[in-house]
Structure formats: C-alpha cells, structure tokens
Protein backbone atom coordinates (compact mmCIF):
# COMPACT_ATOMS: atom_id res chain seq x y z
CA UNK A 1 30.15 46.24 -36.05
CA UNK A 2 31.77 43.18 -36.92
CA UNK A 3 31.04 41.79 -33.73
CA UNK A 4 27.25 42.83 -33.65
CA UNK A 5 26.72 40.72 -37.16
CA UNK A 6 28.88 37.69 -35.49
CA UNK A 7 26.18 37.51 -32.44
CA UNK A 8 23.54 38.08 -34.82
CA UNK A 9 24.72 34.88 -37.01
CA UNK A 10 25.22 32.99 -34.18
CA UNK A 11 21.97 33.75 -32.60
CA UNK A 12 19.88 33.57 -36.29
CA UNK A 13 22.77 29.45 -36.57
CA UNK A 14 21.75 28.34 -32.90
CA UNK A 15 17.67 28.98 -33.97
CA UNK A 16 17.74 26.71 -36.32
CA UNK A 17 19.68 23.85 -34.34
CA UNK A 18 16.68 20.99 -32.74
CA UNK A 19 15.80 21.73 -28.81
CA UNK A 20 17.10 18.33 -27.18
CA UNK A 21 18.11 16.31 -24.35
CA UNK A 22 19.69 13.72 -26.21
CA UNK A 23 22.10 14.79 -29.15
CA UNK A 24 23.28 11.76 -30.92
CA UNK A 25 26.82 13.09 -33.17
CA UNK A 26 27.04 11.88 -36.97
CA UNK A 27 28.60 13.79 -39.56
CA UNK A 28 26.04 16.01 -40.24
CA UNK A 29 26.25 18.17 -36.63
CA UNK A 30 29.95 17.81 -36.00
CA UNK A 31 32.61 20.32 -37.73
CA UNK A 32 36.06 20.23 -37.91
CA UNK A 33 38.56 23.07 -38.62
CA UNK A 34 42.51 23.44 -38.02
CA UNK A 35 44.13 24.69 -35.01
CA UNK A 36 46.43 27.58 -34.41
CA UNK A 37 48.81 23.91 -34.53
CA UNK A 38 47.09 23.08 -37.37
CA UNK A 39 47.36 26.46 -39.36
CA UNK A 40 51.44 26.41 -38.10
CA UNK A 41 52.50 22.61 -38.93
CA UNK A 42 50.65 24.01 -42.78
CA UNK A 43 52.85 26.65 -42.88
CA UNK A 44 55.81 24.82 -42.49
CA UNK A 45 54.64 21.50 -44.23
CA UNK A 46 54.81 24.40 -47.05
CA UNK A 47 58.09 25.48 -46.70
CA UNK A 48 59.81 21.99 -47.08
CA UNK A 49 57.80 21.57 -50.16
CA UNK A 50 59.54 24.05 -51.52
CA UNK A 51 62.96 24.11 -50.49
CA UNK A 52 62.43 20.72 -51.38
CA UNK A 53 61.82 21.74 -54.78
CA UNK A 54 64.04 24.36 -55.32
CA UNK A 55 66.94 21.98 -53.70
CA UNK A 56 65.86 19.24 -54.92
CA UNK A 57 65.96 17.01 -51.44
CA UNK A 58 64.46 13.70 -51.79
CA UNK A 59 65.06 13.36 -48.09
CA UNK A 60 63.25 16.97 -47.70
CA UNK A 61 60.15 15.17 -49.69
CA UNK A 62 60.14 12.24 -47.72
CA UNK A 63 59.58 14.12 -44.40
CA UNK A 64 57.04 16.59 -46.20
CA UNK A 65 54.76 13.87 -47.68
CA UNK A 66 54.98 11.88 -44.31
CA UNK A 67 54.19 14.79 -41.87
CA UNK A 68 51.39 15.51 -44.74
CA UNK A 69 50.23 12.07 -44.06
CA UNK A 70 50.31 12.34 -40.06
CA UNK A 71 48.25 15.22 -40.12
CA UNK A 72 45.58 13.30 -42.85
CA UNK A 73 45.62 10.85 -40.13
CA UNK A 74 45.29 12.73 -37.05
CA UNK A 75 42.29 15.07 -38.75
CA UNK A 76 40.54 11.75 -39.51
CA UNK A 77 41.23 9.96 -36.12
CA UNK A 78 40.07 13.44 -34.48
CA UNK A 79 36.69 13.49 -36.11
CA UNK A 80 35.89 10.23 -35.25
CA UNK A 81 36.86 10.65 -31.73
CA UNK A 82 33.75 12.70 -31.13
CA UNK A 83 31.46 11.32 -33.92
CA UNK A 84 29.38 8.74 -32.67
CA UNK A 85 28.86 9.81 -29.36
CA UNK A 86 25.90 10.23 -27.75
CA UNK A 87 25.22 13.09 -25.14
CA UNK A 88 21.88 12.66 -22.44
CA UNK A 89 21.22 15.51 -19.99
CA UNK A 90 20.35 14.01 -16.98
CA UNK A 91 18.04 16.03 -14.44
CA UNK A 92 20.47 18.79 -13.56
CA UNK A 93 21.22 19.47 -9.60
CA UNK A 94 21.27 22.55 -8.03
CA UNK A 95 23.02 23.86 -4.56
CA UNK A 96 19.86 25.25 -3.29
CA UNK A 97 17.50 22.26 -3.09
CA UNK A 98 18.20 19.08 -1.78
CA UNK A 99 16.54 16.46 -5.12
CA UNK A 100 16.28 16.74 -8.27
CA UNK A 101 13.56 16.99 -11.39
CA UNK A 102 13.03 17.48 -14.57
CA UNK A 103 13.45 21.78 -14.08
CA UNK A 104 15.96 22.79 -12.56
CA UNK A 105 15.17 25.15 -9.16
CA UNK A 106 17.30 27.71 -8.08
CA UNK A 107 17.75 30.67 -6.33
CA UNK A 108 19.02 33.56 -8.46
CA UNK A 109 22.51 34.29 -8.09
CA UNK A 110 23.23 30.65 -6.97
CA UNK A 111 24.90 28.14 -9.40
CA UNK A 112 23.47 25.60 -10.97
CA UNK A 113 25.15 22.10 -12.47
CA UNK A 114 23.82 20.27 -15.40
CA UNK A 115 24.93 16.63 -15.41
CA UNK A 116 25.74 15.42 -19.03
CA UNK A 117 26.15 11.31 -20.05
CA UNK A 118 29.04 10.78 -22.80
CA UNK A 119 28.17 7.53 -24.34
CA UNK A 120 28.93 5.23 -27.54
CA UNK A 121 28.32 1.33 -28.93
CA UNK A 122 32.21 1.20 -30.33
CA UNK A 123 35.24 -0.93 -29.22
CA UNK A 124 37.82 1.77 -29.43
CA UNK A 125 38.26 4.38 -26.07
CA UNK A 126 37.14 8.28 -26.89
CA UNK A 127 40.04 10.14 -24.58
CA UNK A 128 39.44 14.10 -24.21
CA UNK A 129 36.04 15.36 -24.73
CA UNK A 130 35.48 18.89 -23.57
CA UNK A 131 31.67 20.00 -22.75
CA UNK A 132 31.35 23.97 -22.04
CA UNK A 133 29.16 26.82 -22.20
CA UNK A 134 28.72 28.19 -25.73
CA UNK A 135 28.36 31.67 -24.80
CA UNK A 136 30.20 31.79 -21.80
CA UNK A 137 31.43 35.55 -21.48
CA UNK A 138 34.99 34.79 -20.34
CA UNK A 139 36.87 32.03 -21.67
CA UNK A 140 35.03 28.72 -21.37
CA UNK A 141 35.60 26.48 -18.41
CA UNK A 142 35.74 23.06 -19.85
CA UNK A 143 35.29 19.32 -17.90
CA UNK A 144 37.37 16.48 -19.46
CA UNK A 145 36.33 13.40 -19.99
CA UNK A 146 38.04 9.84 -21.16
CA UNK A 147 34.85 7.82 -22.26
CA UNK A 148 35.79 4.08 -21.91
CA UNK A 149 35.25 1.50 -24.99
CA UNK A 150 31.05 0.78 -25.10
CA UNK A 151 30.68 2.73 -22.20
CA UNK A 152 29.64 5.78 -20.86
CA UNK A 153 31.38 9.23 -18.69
CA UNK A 154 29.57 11.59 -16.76
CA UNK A 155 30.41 15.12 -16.98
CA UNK A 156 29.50 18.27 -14.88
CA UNK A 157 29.10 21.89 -16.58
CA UNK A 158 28.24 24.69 -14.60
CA UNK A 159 26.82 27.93 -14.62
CA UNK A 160 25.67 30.63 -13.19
CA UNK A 161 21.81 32.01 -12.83
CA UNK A 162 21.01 35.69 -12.98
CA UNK A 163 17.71 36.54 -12.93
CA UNK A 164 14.35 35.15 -11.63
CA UNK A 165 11.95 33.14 -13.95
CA UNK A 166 11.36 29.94 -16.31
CA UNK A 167 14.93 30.09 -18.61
CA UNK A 168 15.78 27.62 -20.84
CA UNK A 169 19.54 25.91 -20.11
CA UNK A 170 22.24 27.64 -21.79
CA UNK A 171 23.35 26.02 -24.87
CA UNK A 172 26.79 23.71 -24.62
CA UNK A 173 29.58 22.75 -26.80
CA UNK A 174 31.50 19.62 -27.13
CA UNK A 175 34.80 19.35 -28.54
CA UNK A 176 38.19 17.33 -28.64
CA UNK A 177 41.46 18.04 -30.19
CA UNK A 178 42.88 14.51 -29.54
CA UNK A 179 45.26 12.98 -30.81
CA UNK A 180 47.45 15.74 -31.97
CA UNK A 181 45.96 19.00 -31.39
CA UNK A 182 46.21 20.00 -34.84
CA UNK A 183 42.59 20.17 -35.38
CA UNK A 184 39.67 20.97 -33.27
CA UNK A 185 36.51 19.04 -33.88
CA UNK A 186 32.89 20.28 -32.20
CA UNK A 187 29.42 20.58 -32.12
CA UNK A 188 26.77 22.57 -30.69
CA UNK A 189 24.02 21.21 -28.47
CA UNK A 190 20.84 23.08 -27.25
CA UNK A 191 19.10 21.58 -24.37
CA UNK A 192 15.24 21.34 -24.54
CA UNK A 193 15.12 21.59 -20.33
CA UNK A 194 14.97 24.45 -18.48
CA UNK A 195 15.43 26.01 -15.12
CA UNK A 196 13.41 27.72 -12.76
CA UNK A 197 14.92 30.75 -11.00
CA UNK A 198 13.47 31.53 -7.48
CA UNK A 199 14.37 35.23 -6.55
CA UNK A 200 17.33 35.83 -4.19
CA UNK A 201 16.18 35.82 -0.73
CA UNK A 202 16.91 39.14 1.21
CA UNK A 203 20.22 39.12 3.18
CA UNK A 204 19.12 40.51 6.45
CA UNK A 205 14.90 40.50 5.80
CA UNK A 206 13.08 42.21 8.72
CA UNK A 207 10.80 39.88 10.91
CA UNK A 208 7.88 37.92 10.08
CA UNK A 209 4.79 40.14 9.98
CA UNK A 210 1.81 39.92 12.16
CA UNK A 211 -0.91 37.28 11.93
CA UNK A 212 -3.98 37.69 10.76
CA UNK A 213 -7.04 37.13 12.76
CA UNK A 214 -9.26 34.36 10.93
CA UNK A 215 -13.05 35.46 10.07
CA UNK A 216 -14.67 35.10 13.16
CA UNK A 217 -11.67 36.50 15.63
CA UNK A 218 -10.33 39.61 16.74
CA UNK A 219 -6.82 41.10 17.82
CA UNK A 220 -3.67 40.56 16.11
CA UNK A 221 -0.95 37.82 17.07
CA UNK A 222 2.37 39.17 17.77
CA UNK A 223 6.02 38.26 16.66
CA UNK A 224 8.55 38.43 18.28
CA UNK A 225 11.93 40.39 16.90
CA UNK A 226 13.40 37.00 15.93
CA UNK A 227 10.26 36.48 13.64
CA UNK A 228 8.66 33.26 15.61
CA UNK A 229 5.40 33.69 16.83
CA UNK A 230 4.50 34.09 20.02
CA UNK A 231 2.09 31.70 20.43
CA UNK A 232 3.73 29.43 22.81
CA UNK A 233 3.04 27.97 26.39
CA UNK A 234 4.99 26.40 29.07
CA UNK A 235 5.43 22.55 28.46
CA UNK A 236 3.16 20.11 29.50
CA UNK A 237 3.95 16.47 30.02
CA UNK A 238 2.33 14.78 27.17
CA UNK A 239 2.91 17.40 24.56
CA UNK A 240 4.00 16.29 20.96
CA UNK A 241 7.77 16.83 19.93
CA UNK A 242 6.94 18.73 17.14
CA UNK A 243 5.01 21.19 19.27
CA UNK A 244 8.28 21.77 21.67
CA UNK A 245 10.04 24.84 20.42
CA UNK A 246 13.79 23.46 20.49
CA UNK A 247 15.23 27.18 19.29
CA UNK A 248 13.79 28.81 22.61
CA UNK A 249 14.59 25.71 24.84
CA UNK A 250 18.26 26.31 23.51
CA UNK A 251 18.19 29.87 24.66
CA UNK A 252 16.44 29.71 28.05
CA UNK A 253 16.72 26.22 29.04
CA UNK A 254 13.07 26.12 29.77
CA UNK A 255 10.99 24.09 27.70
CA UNK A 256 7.97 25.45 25.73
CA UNK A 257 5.27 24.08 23.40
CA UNK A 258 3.29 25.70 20.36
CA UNK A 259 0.02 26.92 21.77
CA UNK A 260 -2.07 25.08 19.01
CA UNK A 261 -5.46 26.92 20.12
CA UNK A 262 -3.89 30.39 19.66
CA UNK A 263 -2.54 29.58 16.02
CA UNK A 264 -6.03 28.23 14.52
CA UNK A 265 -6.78 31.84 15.79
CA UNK A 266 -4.31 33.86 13.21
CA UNK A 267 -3.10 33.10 9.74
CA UNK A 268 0.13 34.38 8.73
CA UNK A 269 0.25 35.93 5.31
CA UNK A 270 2.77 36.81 3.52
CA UNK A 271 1.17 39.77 1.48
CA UNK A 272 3.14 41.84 -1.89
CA UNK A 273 1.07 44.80 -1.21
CA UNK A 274 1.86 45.44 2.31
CA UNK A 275 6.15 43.93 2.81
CA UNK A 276 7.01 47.08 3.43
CA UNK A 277 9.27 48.03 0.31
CA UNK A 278 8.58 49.59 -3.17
CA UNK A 279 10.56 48.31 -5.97
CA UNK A 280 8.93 44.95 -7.26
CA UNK A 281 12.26 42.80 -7.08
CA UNK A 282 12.99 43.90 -3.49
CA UNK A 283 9.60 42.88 -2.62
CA UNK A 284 10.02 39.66 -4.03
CA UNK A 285 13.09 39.07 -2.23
CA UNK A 286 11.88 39.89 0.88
CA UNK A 287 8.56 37.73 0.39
CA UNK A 288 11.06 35.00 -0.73
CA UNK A 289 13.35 35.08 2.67
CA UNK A 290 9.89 35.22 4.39
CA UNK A 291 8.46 31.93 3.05
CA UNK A 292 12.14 30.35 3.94
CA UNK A 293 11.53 31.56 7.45
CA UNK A 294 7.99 30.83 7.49
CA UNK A 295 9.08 26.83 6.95
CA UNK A 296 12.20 26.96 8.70
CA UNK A 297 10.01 27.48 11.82
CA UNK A 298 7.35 25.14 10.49
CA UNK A 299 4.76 27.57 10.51
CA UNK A 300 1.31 27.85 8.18
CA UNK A 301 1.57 30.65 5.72
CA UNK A 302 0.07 31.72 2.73
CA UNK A 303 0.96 34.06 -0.02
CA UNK A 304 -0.91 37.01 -1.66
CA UNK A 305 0.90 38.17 -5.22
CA UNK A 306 -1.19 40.59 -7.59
CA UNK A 307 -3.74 38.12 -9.34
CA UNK A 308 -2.47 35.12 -7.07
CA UNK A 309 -3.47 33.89 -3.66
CA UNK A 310 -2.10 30.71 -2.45
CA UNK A 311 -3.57 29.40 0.97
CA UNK A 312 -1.92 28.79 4.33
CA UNK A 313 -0.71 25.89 4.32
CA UNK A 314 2.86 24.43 5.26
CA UNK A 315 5.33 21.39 3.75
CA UNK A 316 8.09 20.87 1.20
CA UNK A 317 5.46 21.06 -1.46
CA UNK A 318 3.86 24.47 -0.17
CA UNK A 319 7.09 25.95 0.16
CA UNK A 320 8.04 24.92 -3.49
CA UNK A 321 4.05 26.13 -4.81
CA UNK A 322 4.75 29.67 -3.26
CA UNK A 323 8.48 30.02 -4.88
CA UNK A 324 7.28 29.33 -7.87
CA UNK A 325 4.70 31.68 -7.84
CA UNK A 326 7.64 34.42 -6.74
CA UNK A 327 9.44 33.33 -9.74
CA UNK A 328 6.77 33.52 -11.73
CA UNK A 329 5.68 36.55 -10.90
C-alpha cells in the first residue's frame, strides 16, 4: 500500500515538473537532504553535546560546535556544487543506426544512450555529478563527472527500450554528495525528446516472399531459399558494379549481374495480411527483418500495413519511412 501511494506521488510530482532539453539548476529545482552520513555524524554531534553538558568538557564543546560547523559548511558547499549548472540533451545515439537526430531510433530491445552537457559560467571546479535514471528498477547506474571551472562535461546515461512506438525519454536525476558525503543534493529533469522504437526484427525470419507481377505482366518471380531474387544473368562486360551480385560471386566464383528487365517486371511487397503469422507483433517483426533484408540486398520494396501503403522504392530514407510506419503501427 505504502508503496502504491509513493508511485502515485511521484507520478502526480514528476507531472507537474516542465518537459525540457535544457534544465538550468537554481534554488528553486534543487533539494537537499542528509545522508545515512549525515543522519549518523547528527547522532553523534548529539551525544558530545551532552556528555559535554553533563561533564562539563569545554574541550568536548569545542569539538561539538566545530564538527557542527564542518557539516554547516559542507551542506552549503554541497548545494552549490550542483546549483548553477546547466544540463543540454544533445541528440541521443543509438547502437542500431549509424547518425543521429532529434528522435531517437531504435530497435526494441536494443539500448539506447542519451548524451547529456554539464555546464556553468563560475570560476570554481564542480567535482562529482551523478546523472541516472529516475525510475530505474534496480539500483541506478550512475556516470561521474568532474565539470572543469567555466566549462563544460559530457556525460552518457543509458537505457534500455522495451516496446515498439513514439516514447518519450525516461526522466533523469542529477545529484552530488561532494565534499563530504554527509548530504545528498539533487534534482529531477524530464526530457521534452523522445524516441522512436522500431520493432525487434525476427531472429531467424523465413525468406523474402515472391514478387509481384506489375499491372500489365504475368507469372510470379521466384526467390531463392537465401531470400535474393532470382533475377540475375551471367555477366557481361560493360555491366555496372552495382548490378554485379558480389554475395553469389563469393559463393560460385562466377560472376553475375541483376537482370534489370526482369525486375521492372515484379514488385516485391512486403504485405501484413499475407507474412505468414497471426499475432500482430510477430508480424511486425517479421515485416521488420524483411525490410532489413530487402535493403541489405538493395532491392525495391514496398510495404502494405492496414490503412498504410508505402510504395516500392529503395534507400536509407525508404528504409527509415517503412520502420516507422512498423513502429507506428
């Protein structure tokens, strides 16, 4: 119970903090509270005041009111560590595509890593600040950071994507316990960007499926088991080097060529209806290895999704158009 109302505070807290991509900290978004340090150098700061008192030890009130002081010091040098500081998301990078942009693209399952600038305007250094997860479900994996005097750290967080669609990044935390651990100063951040989550592809996908005859033609093209067409003719001195097929030179040493005139004959379409499974996510991860194996072999495809059609077509772009539309989906 007590931890259903604790999520539901949180959740009902983090609603009401600004969606952002630049959080600037001041006193009004940073907190500060004692440590389990903190909450133990107390306690004992307590009990030499009074065994000072009952004993009467000037000594023992010297060393209470100074280790009093110390910690007055360290709580104030600790919340100015991290107020002041100013954190940018830059355009996060993910291990599934080669650039970056504004959202993210994944593939579910895969991780993703959001690249955060610590910066400030002051002459003194800000040593240890931590940037994790908020609602990480284990313990929180934080990256360190010494941000130099009137000048600025990078920081990577990382996490972890789980299911297909448009999702908004995670929000983060910031903290630092520096300079004597005794209290922990934070803040939490929500990022206004978000990431797009392609479906996983399928592990072992069957083969391409057949081409479809363009209006006007007749037959079927065939695949092969491997999932290339086989629309291919011996070489020919002349022909392009995109049109050699280097995968089944490797195999036979023979060279071979695309047969251009026999692929404005077929289309290849990659169609939800017919992929050959039931449940919608396994279709979509089957659709989603076949447009990676569709422009692996360089191939125009198109895509048919219920109340979508995207034309064949080929290219970094196409490939991108019909992943979105599987995430989307």
């Amino acid at each position: 119970m007590i931890g259903v109302v604790r999520k539901r505070f949180r959740q009902w807290w983090q609603s009401r903090l600004p969606l952002t991509d630049t959080w600037t900290l001041t006193q009004r978004n940073v907190y500060i509270l004692p440590t389990r340090a903190g909450w133990m150098l107390a306690i004992t700061l307590l009990v030499l005041l009074i065994a000072s008192i009952n004993y009467q030890l000037n000594l023992g009130y010297l060393l209470t009111f100074m280790l009093a002081g110390a910690a007055v010091v360290g709580m104030h040098v600790t919340h100015g560590n991290l107020r002041g500081i100013t954190m940018n998301l830059i355009a996060g990078r993910a291990d599934s595509t080669p650039e970056n942009s504004s959202i993210q693209s994944i593939f579910a399952g895969n991780i993703a890593q959001l690249e955060v600038r610590l910066s400030h305007l002051r002459k003194s250094q800000r040593p240890s600040i931590g940037l994790a997860l908020l609602d990480d479900a284990h313990a929180p994996h934080w990256a360190w950071a010494d941000v130099p005097a009137q000048s600025s750290s990078t920081v990577n967080v990382a996490f972890k994507a789980q299911r297909r669609g448009l999702h908004r990044i995670p929000a983060l935390q910031a903290e630092t316990r520096y300079p004597m651990g005794t209290f922990r100063v934070w803040t939490v951040w929500r990022p206004k960007s978000e990431v797009l989550v392609y479906p996983a592809p399928e592990p072992y996908a069957p083969p391409l499926p057949p081409g479809e005859p363009r209006s006007g033609g007749g037959g079927a093209a065939r695949v092969q088991q491997s999932g290339e067409f086989d629309g291919v003719r011996a070489y020919r001195r002349g022909d392009p080097l995109k049109l050699v097929v280097w995968k089944k030179a490797a195999k036979s040493d023979e060279l071979v060529s695309r047969d251009t005139q026999q692929a404005q004959r077929y289309e290849l379409w990659l169609d939800f209806a017919t992929c050959g499974t039931t449940e919608i996510e396994a279709k979509l991860s089957r659709l989603t290895a076949w447009v990676l194996a569709a422009d692996k072999l360089g191939s125009d495809y198109g895509l048919r999704l219920p109340g979508r059609e995207i034309k064949p077509s080929s290219g970094e772009a196409h490939k991108r158009a019909c992943l979105e539309a599987l995430a989307l989906c």
